[in-house]
C-alpha atoms as a PDB file:
ATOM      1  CA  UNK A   1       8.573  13.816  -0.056  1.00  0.00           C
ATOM      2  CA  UNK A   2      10.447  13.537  -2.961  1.00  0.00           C
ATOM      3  CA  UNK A   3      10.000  10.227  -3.204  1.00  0.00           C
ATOM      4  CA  UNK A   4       6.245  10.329  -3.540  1.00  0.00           C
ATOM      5  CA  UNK A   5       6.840  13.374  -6.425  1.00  0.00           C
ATOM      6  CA  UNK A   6       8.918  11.259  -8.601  1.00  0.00           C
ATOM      7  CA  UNK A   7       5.997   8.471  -8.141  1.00  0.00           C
ATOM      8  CA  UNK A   8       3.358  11.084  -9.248  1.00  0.00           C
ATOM      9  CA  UNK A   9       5.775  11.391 -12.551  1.00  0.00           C
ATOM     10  CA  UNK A  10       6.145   8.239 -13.677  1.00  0.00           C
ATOM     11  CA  UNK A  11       2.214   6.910 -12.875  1.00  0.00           C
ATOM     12  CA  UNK A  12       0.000   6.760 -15.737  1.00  0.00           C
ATOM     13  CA  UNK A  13      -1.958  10.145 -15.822  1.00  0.00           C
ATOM     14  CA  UNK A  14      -5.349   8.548 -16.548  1.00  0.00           C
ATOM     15  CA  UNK A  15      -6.142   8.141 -12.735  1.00  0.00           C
ATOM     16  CA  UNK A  16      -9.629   9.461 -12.158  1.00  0.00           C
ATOM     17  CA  UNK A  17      -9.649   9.348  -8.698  1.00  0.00           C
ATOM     18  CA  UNK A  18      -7.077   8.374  -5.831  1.00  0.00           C
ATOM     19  CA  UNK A  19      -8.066   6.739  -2.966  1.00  0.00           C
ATOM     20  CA  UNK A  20      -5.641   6.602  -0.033  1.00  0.00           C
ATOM     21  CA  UNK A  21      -4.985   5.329   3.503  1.00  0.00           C
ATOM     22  CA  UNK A  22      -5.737   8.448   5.837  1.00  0.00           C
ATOM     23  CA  UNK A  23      -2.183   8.000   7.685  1.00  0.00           C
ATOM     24  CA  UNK A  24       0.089  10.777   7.145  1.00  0.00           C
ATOM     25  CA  UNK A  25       2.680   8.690   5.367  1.00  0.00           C
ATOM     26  CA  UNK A  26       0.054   7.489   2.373  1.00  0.00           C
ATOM     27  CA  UNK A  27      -2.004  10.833   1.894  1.00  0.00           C
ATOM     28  CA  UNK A  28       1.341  12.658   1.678  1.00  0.00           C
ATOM     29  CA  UNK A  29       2.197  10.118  -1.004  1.00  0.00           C
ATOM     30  CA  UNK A  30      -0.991  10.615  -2.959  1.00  0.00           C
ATOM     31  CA  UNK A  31      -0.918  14.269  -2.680  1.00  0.00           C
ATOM     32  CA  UNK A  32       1.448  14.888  -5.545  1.00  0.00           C
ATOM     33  CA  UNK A  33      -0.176  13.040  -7.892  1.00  0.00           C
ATOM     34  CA  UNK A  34      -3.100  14.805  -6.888  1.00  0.00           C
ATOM     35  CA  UNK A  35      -1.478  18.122  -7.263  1.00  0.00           C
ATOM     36  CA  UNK A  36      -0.086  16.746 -10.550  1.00  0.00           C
ATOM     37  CA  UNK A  37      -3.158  15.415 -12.311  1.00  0.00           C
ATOM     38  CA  UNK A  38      -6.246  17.683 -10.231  1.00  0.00           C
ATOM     39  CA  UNK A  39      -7.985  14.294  -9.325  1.00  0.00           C
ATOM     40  CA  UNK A  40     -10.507  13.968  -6.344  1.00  0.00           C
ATOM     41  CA  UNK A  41      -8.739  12.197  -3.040  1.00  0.00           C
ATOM     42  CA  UNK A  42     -10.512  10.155  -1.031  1.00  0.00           C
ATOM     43  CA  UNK A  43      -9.227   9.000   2.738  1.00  0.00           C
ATOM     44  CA  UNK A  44     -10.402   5.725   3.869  1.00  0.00           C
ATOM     45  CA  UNK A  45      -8.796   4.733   7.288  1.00  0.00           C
ATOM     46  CA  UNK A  46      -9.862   1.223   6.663  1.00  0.00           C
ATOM     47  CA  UNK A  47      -6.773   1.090   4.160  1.00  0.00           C
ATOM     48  CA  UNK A  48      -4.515   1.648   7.071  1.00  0.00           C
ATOM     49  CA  UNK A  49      -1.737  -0.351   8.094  1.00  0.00           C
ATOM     50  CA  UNK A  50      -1.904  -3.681  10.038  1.00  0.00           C
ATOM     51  CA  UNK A  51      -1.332  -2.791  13.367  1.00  0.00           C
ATOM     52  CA  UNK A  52       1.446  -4.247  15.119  1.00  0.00           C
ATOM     53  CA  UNK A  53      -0.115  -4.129  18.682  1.00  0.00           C
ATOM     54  CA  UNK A  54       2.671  -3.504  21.477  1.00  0.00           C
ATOM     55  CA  UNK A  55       5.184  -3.159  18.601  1.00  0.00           C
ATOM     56  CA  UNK A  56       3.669  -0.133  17.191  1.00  0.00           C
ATOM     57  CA  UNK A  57       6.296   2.753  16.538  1.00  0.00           C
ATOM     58  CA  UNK A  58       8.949   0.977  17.687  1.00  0.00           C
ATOM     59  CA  UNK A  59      12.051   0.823  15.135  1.00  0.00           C
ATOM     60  CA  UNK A  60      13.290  -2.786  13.699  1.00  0.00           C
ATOM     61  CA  UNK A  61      16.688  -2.410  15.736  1.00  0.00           C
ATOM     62  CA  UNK A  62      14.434  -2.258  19.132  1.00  0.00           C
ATOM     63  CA  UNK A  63      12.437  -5.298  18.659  1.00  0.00           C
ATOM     64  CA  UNK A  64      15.805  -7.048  16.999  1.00  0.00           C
ATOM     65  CA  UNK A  65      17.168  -5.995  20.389  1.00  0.00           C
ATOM     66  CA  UNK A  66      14.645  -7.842  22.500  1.00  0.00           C
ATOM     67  CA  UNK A  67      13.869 -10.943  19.899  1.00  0.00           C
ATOM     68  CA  UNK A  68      16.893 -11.732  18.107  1.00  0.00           C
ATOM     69  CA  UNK A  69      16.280 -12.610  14.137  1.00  0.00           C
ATOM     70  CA  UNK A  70      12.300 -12.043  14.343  1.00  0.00           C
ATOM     71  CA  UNK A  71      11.965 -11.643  11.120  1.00  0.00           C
ATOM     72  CA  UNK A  72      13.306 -14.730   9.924  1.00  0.00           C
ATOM     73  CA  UNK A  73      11.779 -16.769  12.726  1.00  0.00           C
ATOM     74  CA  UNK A  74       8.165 -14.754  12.108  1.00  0.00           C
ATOM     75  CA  UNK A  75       7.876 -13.845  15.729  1.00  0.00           C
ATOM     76  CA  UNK A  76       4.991 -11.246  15.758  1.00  0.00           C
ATOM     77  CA  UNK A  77       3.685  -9.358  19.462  1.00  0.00           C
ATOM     78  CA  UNK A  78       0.163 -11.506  20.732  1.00  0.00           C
ATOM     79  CA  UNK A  79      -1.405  -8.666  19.377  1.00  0.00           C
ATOM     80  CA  UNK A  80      -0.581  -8.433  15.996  1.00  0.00           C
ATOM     81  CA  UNK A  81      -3.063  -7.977  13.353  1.00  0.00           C
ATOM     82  CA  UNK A  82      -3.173 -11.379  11.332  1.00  0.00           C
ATOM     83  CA  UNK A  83      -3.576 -11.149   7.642  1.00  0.00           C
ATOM     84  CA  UNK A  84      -7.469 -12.392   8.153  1.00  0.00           C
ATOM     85  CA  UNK A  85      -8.302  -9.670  10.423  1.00  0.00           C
ATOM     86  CA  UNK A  86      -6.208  -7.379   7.518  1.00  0.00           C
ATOM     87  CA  UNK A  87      -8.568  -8.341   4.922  1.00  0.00           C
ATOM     88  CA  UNK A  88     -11.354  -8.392   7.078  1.00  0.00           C
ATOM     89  CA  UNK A  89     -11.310  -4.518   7.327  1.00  0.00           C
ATOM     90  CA  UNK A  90      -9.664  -4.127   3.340  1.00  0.00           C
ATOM     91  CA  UNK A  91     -12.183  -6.787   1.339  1.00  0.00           C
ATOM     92  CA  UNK A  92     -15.201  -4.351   1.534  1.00  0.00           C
ATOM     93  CA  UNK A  93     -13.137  -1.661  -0.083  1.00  0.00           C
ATOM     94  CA  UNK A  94     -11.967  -3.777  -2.686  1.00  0.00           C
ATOM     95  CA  UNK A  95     -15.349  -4.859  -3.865  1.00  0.00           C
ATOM     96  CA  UNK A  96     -16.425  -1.049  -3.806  1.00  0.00           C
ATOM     97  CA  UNK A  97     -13.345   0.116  -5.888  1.00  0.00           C
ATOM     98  CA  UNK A  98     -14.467  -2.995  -8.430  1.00  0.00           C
ATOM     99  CA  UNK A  99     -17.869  -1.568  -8.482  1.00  0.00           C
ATOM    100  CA  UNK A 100     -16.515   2.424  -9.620  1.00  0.00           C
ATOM    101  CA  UNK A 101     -16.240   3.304 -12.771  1.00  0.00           C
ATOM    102  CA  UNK A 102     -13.138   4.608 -14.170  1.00  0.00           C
ATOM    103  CA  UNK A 103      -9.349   4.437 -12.750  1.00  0.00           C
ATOM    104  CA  UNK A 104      -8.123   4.578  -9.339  1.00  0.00           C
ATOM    105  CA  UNK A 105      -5.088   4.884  -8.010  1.00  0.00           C
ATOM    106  CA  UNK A 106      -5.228   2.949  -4.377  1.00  0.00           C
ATOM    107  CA  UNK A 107      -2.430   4.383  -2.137  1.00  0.00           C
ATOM    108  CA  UNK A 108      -1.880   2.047   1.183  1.00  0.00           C
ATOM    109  CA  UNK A 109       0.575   0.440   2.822  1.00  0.00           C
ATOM    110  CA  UNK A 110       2.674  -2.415   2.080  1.00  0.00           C
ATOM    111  CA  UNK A 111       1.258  -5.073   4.694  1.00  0.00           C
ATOM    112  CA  UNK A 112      -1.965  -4.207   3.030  1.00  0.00           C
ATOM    113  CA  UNK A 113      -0.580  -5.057  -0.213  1.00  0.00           C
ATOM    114  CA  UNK A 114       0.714  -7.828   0.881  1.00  0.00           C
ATOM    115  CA  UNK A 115      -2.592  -8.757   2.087  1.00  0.00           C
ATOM    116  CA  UNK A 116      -4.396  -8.295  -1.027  1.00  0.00           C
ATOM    117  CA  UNK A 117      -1.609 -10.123  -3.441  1.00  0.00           C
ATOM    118  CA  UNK A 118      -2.167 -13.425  -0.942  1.00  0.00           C
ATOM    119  CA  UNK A 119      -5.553 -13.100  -1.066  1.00  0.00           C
ATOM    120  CA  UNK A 120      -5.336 -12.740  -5.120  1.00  0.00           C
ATOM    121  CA  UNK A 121      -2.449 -15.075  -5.725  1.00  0.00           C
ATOM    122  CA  UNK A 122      -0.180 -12.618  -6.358  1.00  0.00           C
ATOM    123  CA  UNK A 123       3.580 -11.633  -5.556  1.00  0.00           C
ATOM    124  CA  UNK A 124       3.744 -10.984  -1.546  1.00  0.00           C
ATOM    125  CA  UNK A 125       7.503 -10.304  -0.811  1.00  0.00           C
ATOM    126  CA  UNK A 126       7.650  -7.352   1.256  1.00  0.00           C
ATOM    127  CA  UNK A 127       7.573  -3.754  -0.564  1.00  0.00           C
ATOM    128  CA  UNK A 128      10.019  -1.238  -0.295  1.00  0.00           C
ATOM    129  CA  UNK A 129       8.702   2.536  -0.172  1.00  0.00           C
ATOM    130  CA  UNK A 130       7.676   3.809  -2.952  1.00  0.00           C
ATOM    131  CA  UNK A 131       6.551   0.442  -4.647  1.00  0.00           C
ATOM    132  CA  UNK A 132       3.578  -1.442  -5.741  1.00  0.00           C
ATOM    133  CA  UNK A 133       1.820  -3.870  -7.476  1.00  0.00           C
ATOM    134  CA  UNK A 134      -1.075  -3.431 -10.352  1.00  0.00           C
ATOM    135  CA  UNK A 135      -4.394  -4.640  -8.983  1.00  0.00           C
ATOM    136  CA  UNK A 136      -7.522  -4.919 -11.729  1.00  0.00           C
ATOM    137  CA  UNK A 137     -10.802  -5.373 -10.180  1.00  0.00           C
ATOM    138  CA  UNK A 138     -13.379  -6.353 -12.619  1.00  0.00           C
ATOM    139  CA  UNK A 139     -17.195  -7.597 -11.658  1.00  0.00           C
ATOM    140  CA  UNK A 140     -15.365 -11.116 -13.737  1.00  0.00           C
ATOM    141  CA  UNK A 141     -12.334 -11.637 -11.040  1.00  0.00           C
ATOM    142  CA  UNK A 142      -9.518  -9.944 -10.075  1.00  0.00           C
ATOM    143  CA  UNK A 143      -5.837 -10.083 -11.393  1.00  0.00           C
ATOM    144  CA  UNK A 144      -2.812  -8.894  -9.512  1.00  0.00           C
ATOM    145  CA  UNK A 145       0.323  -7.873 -12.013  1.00  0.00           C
ATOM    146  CA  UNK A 146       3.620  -7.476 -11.648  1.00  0.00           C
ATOM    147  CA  UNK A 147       5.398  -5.261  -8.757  1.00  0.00           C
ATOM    148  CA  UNK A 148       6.802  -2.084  -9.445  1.00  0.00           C
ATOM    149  CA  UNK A 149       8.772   0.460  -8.274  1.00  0.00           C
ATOM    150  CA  UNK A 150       7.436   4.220  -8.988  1.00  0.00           C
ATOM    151  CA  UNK A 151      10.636   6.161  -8.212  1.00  0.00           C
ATOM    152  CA  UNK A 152      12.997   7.374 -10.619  1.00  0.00           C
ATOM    153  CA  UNK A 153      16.145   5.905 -11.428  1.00  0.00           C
ATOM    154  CA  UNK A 154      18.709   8.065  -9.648  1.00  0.00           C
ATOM    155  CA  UNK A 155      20.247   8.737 -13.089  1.00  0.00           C
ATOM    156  CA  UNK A 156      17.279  11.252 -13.711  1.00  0.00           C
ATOM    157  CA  UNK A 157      17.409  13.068 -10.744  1.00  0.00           C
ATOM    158  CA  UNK A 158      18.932  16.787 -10.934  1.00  0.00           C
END
């Protein structure tokens, strides 16, 4: 996971907690930071993906195969989680993480990112790995920043 290393580097070391997803993909990218900075994680599997129903696991190339252009045309499986069932399961962790004290670093996924930025007005283009966007919760409102990406510039790699 280099990827999630060089993310641990260039994050702000003032984190005093992390709270992740509890898939494998987002706890492995929290761990380095964790190993980094010795902050408490916390997994919370209501920070999981959206679920893609009869799609689940299956690579982009297989459902391109059986619906042509999907993405463009926004063909999802019945079963798809929709972004209100999404937030649904997410808003009760965001109002707890505005209620702690201190920093947290909030490792997800990117449809629930995306989630969050609609819900806050924010940027919602899909993320690539390894990028995110600044939430502050405050008990006065929320305001979502800028995206980022956390990896190092391939000039700074050995």
């Amino acid at each position: 996971m280099r990827q999630a290393a060089d993310a641990a580097a260039t994050l702000p070391a003032d984190f005093d907690v992390v709270i992740a997803s509890d898939l494998d993909r987002a706890r492995r990218t929290a761990e380095p930071y964790v190993a980094r900075y010795g902050v408490e994680l916390r997994l919370d599997p209501r920070l999981r993906e959206r679920s893609w129903g009869s799609w689940e696991g299956r690579s982009h190339d297989e459902v391109e195969a059986e619906h042509p252009d999907w993405r463009r045309r926004r063909i999802r499986p019945p079963d798809f989680e929709p972004d209100e069932l999404v937030w649904e399961r997410v808003e009760p962790v965001v109002e707890e993480l505005r209620r702690l004290d201190g920093r947290v670093l909030c490792v997800t996924h990117g449809g629930v990112i995306g989630v969050i930025a609609r819900r806050f007005d924010g940027d919602a283009r899909h993320l690539g790995n390894v990028e995110g966007v600044w939430v502050e919760l405050t008990a006065d409102g929320t305001q979502v920043g800028q995206r980022r990406s956390f990896e190092r510039p391939v000039a700074d790699r050995c």
